[in-house]
N, C-alpha and C. Protein backbone atom coordinates (compact mmCIF):
# COMPACT_ATOMS: atom_id res chain seq x y z
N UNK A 1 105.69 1.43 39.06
CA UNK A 1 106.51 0.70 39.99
C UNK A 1 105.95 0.86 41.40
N UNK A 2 105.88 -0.10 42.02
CA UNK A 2 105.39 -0.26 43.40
C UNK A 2 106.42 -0.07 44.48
N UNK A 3 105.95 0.77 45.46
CA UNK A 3 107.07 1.37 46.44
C UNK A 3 106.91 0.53 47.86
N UNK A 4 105.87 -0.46 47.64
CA UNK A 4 105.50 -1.03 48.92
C UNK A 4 106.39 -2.40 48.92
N UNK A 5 106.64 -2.71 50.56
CA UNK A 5 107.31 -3.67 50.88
C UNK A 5 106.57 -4.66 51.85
N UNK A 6 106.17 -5.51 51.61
CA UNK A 6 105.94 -6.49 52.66
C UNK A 6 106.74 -8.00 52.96
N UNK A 7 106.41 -8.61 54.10
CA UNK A 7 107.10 -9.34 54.98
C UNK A 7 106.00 -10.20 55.70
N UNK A 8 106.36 -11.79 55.74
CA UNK A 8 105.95 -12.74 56.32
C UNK A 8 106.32 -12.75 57.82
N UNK A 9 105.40 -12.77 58.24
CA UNK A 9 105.86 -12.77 60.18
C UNK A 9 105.50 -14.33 60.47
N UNK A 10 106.29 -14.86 60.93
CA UNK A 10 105.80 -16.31 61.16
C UNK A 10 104.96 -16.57 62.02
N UNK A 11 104.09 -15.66 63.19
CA UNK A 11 102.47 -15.76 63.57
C UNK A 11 101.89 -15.14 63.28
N UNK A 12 102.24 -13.95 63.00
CA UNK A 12 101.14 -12.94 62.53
C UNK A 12 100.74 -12.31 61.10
N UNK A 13 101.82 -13.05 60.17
CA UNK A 13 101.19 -13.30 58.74
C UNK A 13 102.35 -12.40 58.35
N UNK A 14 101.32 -11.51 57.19
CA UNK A 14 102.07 -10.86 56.60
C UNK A 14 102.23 -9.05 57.15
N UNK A 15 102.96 -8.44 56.82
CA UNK A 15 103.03 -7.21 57.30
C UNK A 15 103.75 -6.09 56.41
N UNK A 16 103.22 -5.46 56.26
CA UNK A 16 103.95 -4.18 55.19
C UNK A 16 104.61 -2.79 56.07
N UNK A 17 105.33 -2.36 55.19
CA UNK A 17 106.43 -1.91 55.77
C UNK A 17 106.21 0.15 55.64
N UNK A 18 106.00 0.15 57.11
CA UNK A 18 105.78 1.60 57.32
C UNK A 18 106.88 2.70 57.02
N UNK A 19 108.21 2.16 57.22
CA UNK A 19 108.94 3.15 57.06
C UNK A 19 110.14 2.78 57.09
N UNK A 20 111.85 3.10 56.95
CA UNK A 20 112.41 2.69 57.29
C UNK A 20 112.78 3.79 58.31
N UNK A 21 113.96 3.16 59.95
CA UNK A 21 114.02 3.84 60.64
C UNK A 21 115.53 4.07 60.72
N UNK A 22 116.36 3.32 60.73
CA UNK A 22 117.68 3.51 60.78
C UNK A 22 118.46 2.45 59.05
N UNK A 23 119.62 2.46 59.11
CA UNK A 23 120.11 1.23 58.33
C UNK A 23 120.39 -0.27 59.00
N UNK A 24 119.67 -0.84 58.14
CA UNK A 24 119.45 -2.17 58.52
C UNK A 24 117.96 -2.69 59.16
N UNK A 25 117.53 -1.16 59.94
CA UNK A 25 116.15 -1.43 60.71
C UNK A 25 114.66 -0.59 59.87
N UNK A 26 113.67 -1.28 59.65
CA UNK A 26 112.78 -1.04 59.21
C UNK A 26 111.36 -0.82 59.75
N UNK A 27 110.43 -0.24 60.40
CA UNK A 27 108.92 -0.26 60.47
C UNK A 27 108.01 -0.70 59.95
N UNK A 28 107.40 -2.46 60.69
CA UNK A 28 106.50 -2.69 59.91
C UNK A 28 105.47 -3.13 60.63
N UNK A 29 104.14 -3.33 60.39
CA UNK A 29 102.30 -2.65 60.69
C UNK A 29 101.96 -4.57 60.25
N UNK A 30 101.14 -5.08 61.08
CA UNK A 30 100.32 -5.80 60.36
C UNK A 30 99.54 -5.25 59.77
N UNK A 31 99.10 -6.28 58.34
CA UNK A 31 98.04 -5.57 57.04
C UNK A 31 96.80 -5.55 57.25
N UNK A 32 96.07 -6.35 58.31
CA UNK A 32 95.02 -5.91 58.85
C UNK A 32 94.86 -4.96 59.91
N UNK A 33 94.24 -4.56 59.77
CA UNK A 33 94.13 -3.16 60.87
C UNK A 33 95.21 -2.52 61.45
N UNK A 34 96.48 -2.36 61.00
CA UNK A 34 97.34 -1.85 61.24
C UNK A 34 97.52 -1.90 63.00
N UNK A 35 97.32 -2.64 63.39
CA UNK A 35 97.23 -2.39 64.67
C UNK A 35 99.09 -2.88 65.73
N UNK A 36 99.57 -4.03 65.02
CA UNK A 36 100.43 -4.36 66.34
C UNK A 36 101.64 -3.99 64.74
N UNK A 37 103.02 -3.62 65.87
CA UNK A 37 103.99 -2.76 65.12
C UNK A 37 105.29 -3.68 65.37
N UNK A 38 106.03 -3.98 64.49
CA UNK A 38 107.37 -4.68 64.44
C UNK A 38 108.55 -3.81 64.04
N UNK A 39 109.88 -3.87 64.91
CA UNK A 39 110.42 -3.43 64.62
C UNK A 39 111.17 -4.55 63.55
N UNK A 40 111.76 -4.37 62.48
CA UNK A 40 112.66 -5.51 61.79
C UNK A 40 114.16 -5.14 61.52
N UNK A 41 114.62 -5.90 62.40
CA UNK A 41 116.49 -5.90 61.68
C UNK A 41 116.52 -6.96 60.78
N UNK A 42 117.38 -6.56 60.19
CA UNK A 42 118.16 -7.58 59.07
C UNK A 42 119.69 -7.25 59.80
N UNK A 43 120.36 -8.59 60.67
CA UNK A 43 121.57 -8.55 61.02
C UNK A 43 122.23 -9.74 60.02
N UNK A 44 123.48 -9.47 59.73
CA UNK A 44 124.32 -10.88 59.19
C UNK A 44 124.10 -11.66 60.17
N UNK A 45 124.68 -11.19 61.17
CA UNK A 45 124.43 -12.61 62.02
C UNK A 45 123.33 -13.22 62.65
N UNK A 46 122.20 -12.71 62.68
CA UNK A 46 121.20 -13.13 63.32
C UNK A 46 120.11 -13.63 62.24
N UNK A 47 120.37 -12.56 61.27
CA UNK A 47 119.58 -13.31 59.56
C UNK A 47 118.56 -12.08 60.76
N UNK A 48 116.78 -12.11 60.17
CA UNK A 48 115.77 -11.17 60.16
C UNK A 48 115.11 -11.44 61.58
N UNK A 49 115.27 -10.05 62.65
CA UNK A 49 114.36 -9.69 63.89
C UNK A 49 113.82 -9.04 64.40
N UNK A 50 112.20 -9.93 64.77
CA UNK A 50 111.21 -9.12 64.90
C UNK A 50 111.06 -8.41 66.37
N UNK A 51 111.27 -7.64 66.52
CA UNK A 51 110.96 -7.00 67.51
C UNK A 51 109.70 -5.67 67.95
N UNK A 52 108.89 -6.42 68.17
CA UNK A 52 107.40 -6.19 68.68
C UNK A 52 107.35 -4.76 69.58
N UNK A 53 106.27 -3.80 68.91
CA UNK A 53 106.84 -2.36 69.38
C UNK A 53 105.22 -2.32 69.66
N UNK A 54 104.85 -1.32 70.93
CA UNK A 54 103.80 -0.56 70.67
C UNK A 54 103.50 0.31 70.18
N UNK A 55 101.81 1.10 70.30
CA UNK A 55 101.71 1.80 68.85
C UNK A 55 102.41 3.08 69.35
N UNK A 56 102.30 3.58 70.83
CA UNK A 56 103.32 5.08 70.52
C UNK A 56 104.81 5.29 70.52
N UNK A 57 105.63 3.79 70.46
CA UNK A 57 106.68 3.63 69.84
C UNK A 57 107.13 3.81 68.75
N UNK A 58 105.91 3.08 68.26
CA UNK A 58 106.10 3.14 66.78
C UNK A 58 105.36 4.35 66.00
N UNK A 59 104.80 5.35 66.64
CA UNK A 59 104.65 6.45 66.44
C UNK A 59 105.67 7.57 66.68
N UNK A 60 106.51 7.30 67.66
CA UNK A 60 107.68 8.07 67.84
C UNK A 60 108.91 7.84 66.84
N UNK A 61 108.64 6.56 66.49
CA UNK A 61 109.64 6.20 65.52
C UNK A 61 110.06 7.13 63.80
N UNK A 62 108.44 6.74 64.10
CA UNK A 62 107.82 7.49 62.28
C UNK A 62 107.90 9.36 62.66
N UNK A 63 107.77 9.59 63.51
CA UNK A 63 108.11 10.60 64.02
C UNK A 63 109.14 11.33 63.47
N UNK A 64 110.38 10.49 64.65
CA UNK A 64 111.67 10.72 64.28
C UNK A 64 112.20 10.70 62.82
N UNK A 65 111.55 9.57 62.28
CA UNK A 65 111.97 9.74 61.00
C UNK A 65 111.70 10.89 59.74
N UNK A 66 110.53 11.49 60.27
CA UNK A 66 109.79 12.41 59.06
C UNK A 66 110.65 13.70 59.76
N UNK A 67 110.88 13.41 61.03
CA UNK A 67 112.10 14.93 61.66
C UNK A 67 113.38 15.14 60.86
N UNK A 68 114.08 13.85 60.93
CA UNK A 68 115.34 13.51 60.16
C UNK A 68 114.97 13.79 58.25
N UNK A 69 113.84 13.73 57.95
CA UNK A 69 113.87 14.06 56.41
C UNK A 69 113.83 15.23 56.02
N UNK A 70 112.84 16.03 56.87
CA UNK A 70 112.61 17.90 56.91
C UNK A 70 113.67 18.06 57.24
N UNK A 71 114.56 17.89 58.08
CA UNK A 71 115.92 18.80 58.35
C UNK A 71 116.90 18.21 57.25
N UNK A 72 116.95 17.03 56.47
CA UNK A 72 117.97 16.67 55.26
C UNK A 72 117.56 17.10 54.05
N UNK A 73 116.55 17.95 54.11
CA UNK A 73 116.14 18.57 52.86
C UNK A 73 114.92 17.60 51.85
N UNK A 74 114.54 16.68 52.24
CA UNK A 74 114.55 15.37 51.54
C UNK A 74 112.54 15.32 51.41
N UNK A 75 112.26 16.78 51.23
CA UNK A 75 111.01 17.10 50.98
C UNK A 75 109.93 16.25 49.94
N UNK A 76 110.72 15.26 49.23
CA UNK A 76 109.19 14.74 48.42
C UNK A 76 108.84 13.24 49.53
N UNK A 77 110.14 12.77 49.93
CA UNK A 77 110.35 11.47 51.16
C UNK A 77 109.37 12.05 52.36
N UNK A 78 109.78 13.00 52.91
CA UNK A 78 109.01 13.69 53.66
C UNK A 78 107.20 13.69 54.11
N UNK A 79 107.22 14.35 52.32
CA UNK A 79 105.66 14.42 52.02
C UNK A 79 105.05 12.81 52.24
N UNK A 80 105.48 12.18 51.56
CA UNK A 80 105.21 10.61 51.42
C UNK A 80 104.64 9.89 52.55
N UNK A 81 105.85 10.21 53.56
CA UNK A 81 105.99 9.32 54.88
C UNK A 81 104.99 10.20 55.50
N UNK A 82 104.64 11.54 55.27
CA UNK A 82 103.88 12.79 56.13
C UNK A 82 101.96 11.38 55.77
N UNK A 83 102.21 11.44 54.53
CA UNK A 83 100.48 10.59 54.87
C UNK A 83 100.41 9.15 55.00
N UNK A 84 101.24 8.40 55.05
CA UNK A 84 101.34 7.42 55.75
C UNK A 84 101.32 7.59 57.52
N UNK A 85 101.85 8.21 58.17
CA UNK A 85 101.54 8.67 59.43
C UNK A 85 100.08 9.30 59.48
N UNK A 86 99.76 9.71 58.38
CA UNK A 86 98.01 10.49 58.88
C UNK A 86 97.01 8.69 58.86
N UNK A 87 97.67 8.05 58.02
CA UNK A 87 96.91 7.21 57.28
C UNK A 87 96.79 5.74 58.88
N UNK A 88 98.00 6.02 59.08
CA UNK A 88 98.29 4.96 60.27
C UNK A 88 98.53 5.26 61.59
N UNK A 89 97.86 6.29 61.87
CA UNK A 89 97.65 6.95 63.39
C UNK A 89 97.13 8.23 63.99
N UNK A 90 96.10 8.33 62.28
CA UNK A 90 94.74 9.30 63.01
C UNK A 90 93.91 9.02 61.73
């Protein structure tokens, strides 16, 4: 089973999904060179928004999030998201 998520950006193609950061909001990387970073809501009312992050935003993000998994105990999530951050920002 495949754990990966990707997403159509309507200029910048497609984009797969780094992490999630809150509920409802997600981290996602264009698939080439990982270079420009979207934040994505899914609101009812707004339906799906992209909101365009830089990279040490979106490094603080993934951050925060691998902080929030070590302190919830949530050690194999952890590990996971731990090399995706090696993989997408060194």
């Amino acid at each position: 089973m495949s754990t990966e998520t990707y997403l159509n950006h309507p200029n910048f193609g497609l984009l797969f999904r780094v992490c999630m950061v809150e509920e409802g909001q997600e981290l996602f990387a264009t698939l080439y060179a990982q270079r420009l970073f979207f934040l994505v809501t899914n609101s009812a009312t707004e339906g799906i928004v992209f909101q365009p992050l830089g990279r040490s935003n979106a490094r603080q993000m993934l951050e925060n999030r691998m902080r929030l998994l070590r302190r919830a105990g949530q050690q194999a999530d952890y590990n996971q998201l731990q090399v995706t951050y090696k993989q997408t920002f060194q």
